[in-house]
C-alpha atoms as a PDB file:
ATOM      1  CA  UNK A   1     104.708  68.891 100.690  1.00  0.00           C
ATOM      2  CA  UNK A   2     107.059  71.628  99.380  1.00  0.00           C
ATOM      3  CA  UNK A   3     110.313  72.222 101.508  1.00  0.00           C
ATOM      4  CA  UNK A   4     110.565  75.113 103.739  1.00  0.00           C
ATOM      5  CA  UNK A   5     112.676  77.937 102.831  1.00  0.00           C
ATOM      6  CA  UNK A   6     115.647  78.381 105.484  1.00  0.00           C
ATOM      7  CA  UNK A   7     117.525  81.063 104.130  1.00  0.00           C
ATOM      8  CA  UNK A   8     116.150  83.288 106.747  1.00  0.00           C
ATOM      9  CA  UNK A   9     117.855  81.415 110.002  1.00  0.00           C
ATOM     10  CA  UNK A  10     117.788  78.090 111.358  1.00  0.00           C
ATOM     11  CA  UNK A  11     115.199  78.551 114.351  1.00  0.00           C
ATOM     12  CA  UNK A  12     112.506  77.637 111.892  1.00  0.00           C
ATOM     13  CA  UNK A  13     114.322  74.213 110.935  1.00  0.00           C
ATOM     14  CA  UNK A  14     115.495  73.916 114.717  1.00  0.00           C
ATOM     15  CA  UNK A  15     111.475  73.835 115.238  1.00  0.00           C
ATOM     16  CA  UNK A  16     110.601  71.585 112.009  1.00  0.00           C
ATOM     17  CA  UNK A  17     113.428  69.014 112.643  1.00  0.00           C
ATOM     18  CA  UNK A  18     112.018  68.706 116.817  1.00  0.00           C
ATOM     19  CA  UNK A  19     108.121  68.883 115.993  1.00  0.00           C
ATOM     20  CA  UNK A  20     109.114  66.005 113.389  1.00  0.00           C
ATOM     21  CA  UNK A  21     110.821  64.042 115.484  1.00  0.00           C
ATOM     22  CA  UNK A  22     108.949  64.392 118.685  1.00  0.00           C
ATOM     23  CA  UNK A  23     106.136  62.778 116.371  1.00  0.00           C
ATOM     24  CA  UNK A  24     108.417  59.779 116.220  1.00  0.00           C
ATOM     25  CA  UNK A  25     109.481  59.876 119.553  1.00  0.00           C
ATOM     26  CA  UNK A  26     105.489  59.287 120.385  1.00  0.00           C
ATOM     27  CA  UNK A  27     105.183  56.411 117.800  1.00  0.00           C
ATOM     28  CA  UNK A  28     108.060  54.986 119.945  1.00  0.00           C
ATOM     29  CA  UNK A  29     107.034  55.959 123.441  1.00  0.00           C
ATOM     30  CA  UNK A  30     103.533  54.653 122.707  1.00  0.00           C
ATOM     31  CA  UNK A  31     103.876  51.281 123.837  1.00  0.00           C
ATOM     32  CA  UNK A  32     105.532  52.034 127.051  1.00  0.00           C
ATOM     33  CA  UNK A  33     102.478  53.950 128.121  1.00  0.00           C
ATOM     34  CA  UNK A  34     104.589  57.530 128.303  1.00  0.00           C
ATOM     35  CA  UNK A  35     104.080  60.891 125.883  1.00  0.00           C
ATOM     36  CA  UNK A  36     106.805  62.917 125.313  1.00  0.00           C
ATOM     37  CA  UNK A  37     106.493  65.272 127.685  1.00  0.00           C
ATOM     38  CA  UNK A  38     106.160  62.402 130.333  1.00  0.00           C
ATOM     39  CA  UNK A  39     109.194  61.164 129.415  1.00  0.00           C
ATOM     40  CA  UNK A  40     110.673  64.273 129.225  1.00  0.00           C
ATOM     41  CA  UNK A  41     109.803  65.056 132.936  1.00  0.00           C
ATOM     42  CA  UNK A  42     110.838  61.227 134.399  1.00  0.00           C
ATOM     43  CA  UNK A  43     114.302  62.693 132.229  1.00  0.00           C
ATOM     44  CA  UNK A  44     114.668  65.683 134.261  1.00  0.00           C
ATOM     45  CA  UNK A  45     114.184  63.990 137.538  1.00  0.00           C
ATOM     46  CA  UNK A  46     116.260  61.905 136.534  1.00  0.00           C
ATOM     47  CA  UNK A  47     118.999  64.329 136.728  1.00  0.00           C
ATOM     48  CA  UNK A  48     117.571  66.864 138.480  1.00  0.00           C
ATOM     49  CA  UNK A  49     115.796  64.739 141.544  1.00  0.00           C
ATOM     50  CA  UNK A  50     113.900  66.928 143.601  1.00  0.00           C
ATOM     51  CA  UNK A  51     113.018  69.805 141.291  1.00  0.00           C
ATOM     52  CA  UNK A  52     109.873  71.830 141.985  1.00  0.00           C
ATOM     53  CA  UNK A  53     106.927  71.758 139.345  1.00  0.00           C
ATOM     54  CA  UNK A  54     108.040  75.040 137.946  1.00  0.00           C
ATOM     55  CA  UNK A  55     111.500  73.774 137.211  1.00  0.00           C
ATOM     56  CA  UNK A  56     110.493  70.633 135.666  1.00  0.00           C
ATOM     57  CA  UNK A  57     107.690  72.893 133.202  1.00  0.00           C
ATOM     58  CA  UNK A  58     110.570  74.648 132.323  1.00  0.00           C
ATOM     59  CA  UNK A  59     112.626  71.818 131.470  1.00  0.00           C
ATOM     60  CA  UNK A  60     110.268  70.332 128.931  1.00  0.00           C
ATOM     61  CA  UNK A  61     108.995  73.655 128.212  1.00  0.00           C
ATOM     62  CA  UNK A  62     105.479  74.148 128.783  1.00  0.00           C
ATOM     63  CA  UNK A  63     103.720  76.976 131.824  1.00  0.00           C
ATOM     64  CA  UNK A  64     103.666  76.185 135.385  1.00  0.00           C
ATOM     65  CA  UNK A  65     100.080  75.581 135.012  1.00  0.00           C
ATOM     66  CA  UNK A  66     100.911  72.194 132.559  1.00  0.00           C
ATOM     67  CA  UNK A  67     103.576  71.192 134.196  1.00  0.00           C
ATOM     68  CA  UNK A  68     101.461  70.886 137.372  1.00  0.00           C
ATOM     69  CA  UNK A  69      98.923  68.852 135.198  1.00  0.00           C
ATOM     70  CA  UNK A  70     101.636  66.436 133.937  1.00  0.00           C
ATOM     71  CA  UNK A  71     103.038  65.825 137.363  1.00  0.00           C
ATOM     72  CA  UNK A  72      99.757  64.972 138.359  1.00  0.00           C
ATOM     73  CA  UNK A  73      99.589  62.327 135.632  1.00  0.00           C
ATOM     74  CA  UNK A  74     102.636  60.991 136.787  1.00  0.00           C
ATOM     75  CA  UNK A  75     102.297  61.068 140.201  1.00  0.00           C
ATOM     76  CA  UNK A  76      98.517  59.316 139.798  1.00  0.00           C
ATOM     77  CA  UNK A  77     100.287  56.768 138.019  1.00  0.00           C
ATOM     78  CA  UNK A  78     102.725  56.475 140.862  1.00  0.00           C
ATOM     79  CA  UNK A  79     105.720  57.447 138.520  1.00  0.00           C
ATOM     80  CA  UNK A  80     106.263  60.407 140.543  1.00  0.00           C
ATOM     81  CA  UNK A  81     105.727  61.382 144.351  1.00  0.00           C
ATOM     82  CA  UNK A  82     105.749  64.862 145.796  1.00  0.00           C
ATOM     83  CA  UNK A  83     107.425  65.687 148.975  1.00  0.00           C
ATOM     84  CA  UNK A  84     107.718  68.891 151.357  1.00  0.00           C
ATOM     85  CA  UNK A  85     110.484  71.394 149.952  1.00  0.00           C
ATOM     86  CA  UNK A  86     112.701  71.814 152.966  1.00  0.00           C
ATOM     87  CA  UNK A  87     114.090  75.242 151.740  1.00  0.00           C
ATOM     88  CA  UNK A  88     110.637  76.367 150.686  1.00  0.00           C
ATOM     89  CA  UNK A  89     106.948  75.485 152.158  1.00  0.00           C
ATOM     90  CA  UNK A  90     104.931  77.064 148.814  1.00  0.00           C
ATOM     91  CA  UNK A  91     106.472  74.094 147.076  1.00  0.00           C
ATOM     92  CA  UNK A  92     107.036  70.605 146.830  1.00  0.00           C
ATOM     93  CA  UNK A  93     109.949  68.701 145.482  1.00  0.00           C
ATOM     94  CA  UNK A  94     109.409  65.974 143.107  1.00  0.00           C
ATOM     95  CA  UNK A  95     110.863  62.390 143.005  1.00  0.00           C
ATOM     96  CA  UNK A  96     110.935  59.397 140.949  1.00  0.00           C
ATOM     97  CA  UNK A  97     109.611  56.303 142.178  1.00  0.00           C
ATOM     98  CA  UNK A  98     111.034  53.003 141.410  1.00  0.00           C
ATOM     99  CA  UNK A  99     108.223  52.530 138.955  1.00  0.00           C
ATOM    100  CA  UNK A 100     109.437  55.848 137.829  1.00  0.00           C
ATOM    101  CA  UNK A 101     112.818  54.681 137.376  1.00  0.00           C
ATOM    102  CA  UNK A 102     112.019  51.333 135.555  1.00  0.00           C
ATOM    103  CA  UNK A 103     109.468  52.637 133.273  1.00  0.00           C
ATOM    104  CA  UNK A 104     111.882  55.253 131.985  1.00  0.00           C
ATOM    105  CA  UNK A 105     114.539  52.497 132.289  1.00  0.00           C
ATOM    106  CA  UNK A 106     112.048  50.643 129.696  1.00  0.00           C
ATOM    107  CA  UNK A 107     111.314  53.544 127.475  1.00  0.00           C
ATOM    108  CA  UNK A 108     114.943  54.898 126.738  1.00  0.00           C
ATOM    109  CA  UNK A 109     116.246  51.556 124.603  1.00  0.00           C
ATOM    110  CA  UNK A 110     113.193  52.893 122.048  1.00  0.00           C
ATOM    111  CA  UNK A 111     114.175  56.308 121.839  1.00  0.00           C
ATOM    112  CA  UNK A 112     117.969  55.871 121.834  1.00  0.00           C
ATOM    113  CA  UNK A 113     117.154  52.967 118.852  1.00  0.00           C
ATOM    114  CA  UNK A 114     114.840  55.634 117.058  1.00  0.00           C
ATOM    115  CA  UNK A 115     117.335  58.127 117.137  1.00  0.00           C
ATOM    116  CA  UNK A 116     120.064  55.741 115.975  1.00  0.00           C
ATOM    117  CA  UNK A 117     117.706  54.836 113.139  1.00  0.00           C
ATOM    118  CA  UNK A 118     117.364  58.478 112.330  1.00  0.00           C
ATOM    119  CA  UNK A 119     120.813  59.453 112.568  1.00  0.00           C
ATOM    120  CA  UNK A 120     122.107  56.871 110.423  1.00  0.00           C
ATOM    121  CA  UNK A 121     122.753  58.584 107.294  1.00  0.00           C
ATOM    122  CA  UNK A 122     125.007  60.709 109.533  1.00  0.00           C
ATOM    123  CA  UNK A 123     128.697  60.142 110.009  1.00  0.00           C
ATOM    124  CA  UNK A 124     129.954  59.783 113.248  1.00  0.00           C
ATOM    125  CA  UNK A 125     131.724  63.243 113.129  1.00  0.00           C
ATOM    126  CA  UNK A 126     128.726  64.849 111.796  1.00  0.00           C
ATOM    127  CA  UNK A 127     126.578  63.313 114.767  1.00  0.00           C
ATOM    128  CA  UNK A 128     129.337  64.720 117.190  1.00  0.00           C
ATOM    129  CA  UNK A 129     129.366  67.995 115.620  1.00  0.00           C
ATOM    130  CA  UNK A 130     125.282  68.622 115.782  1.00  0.00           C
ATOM    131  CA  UNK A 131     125.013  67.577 119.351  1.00  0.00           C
ATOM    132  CA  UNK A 132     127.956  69.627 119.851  1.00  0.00           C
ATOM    133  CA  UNK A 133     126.658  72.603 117.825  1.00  0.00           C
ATOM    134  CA  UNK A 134     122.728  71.935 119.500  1.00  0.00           C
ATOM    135  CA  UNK A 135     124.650  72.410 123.317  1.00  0.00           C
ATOM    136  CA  UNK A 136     126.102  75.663 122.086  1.00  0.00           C
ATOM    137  CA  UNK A 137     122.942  76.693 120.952  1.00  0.00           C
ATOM    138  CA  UNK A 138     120.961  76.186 124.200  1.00  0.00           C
ATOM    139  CA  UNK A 139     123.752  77.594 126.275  1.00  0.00           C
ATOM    140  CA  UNK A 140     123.937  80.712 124.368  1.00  0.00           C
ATOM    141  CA  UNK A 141     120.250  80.924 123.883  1.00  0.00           C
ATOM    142  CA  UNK A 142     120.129  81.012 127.640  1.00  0.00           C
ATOM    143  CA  UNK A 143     122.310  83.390 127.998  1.00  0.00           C
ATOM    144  CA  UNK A 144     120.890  85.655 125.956  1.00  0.00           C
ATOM    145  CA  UNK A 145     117.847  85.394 127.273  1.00  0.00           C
ATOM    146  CA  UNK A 146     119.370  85.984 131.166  1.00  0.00           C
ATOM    147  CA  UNK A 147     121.396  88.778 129.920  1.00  0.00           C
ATOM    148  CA  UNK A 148     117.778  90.454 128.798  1.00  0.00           C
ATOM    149  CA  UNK A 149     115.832  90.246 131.407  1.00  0.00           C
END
């Protein structure tokens, strides 16, 4: 396969380097029973414990409509468990069980070892600086995006 041509920006090798490695990240969630996006969301409620459907879809980036399908998933697997919003009645929070907890507790050792494996050619200033320089991306990508609209 010939290399892409970048001189035109980096969003296309932003996209190349994730779809490439969220192909890996599969190979490695596979045995834990989780896809990406699954882990993704058990990630964000994590962090973010109680967040609506809507806010979790755009988390891991996919439509309402998805989102609602993967929390299903999860919640069927009893991963997840929905409860009333108190500050809204449309919606329902989301929460993760203990399963929750200790299957993403299981999963994380294989993607944090994946990404070690694919980071090793790195030094550890030029790890610091990508992370670093990915942040800044996604915060002024944001940004941009709420000054627009």
């Amino acid at each position: 396969m010939e290399e892409p041509d970048y001189r035109f920006g980096v969003t296309f090798l932003v996209r190349h380097a994730w779809l490439n490695m969220r192909s890996a990240v599969a190979v490695a969630l596979a045995d834990h029973g989780l896809s990406v996006q699954q882990y993704g969301a058990l990630m964000v409620l994590t962090f973010h414990p109680g967040h609506t459907v809507a806010e979790v879809g755009r988390a891991v980036g996919t439509a309402r409509q998805s989102a609602n399908e993967l929390m299903t998933g999860l919640e069927k697997a009893g991963l997840v468990e929905r409860r009333p919003n108190p500050h809204d009645r449309r919606t329902q929070q989301l929460f993760l069980t203990p399963a929750g907890e200790e299957r993403l507790e299981a999963a994380a050792p294989a993607v944090l070892a994946l990404e070690a494996e694919l980071e090793a050619s790195f030094s550890t200033a030029d790890r610091e600086t990508a992370r670093d320089w990915l942040g800044q991306m996604v915060r002024d990508a944001n940004s941009y995006c709420a000054d627009r609209s």
